[in-house]
Protein backbone atom coordinates (compact mmCIF):
# COMPACT_ATOMS: atom_id res chain seq x y z
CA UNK A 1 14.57 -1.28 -5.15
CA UNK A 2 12.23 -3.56 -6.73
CA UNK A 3 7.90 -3.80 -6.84
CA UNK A 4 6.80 -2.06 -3.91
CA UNK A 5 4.63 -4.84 -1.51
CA UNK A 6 2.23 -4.17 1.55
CA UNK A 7 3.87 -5.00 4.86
CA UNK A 8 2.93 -7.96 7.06
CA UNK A 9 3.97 -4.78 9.25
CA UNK A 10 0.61 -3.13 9.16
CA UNK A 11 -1.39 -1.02 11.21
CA UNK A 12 -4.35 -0.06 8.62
CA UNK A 13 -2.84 -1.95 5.06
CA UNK A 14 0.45 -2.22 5.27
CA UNK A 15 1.17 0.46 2.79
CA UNK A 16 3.21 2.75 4.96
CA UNK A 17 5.54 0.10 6.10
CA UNK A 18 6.15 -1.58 2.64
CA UNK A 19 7.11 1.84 1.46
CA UNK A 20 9.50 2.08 4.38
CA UNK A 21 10.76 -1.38 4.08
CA UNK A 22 11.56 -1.34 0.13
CA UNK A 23 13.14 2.30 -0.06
CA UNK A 24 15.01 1.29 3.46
CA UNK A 25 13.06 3.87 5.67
CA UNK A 26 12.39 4.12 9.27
CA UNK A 27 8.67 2.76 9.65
CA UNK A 28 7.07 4.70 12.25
CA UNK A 29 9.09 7.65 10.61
CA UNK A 30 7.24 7.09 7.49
CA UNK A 31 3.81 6.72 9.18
CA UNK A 32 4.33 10.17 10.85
CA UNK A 33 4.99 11.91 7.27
CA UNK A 34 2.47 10.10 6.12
CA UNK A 35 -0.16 11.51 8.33
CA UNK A 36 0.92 14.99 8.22
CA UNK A 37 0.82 14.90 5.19
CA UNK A 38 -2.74 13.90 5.19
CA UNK A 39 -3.78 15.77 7.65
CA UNK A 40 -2.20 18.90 6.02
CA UNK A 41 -3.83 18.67 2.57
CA UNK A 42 -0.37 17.16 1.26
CA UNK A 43 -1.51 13.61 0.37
CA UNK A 44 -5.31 12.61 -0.28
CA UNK A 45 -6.89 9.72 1.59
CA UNK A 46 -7.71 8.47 -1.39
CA UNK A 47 -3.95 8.19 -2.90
CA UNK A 48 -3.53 6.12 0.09
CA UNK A 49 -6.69 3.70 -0.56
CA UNK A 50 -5.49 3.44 -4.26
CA UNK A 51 -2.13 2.16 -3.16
CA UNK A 52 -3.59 -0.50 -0.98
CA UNK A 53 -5.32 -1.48 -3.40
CA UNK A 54 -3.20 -1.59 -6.15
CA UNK A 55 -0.06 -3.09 -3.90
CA UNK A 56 0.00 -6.29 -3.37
CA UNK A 57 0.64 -8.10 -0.08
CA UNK A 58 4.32 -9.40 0.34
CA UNK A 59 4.82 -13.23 -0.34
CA UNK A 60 1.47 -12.53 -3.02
CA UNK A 61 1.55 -12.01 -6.78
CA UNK A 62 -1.38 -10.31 -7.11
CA UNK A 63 -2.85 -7.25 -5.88
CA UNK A 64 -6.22 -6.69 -4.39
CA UNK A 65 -7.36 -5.07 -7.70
CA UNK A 66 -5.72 -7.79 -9.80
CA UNK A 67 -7.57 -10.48 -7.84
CA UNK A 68 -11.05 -8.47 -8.25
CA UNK A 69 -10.16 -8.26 -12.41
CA UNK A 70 -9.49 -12.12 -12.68
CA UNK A 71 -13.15 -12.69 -10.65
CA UNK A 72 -14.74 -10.32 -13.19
CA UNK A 73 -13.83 -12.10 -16.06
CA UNK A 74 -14.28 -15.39 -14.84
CA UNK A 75 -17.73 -14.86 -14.09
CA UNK A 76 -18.44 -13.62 -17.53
């Protein structure tokens, strides 16, 4: 197990199936959970938007939010 990436495997971010693929879980498995969980009160919405935004994309170095930081600064 290593730094959790977003799957090329995506159907909203990729966040599901980047879970699934570093822990070694069925995909569609984990999308179901996932959603129930949502949909139940389990999991918040917004613990899912922070994850996409703070996992990077597989094959990238940098997250979303890392990328936004480094434009910040360089316009200052």
């Amino acid at each position: 197990m290593g730094k959790l990436y977003r799957s090329d495997d995506k159907m909203i971010a990729g966040v599901c199936a980047g879970i699934a693929e570093n822990f070694g879980f069925d995909v569609k498995l984990t999308r179901i959970i996932a959603l129930l969980c949502i949909v139940l009160g389990g999991l918040s919405v917004w613990l899912y938007v922070i994850l996409w935004l703070l996992m990077p994309v597989k094959g990238e170095k940098k997250s979303y939010a890392e990328r936004m930081k480094d434009r910040l600064e360089n316009k200052q």
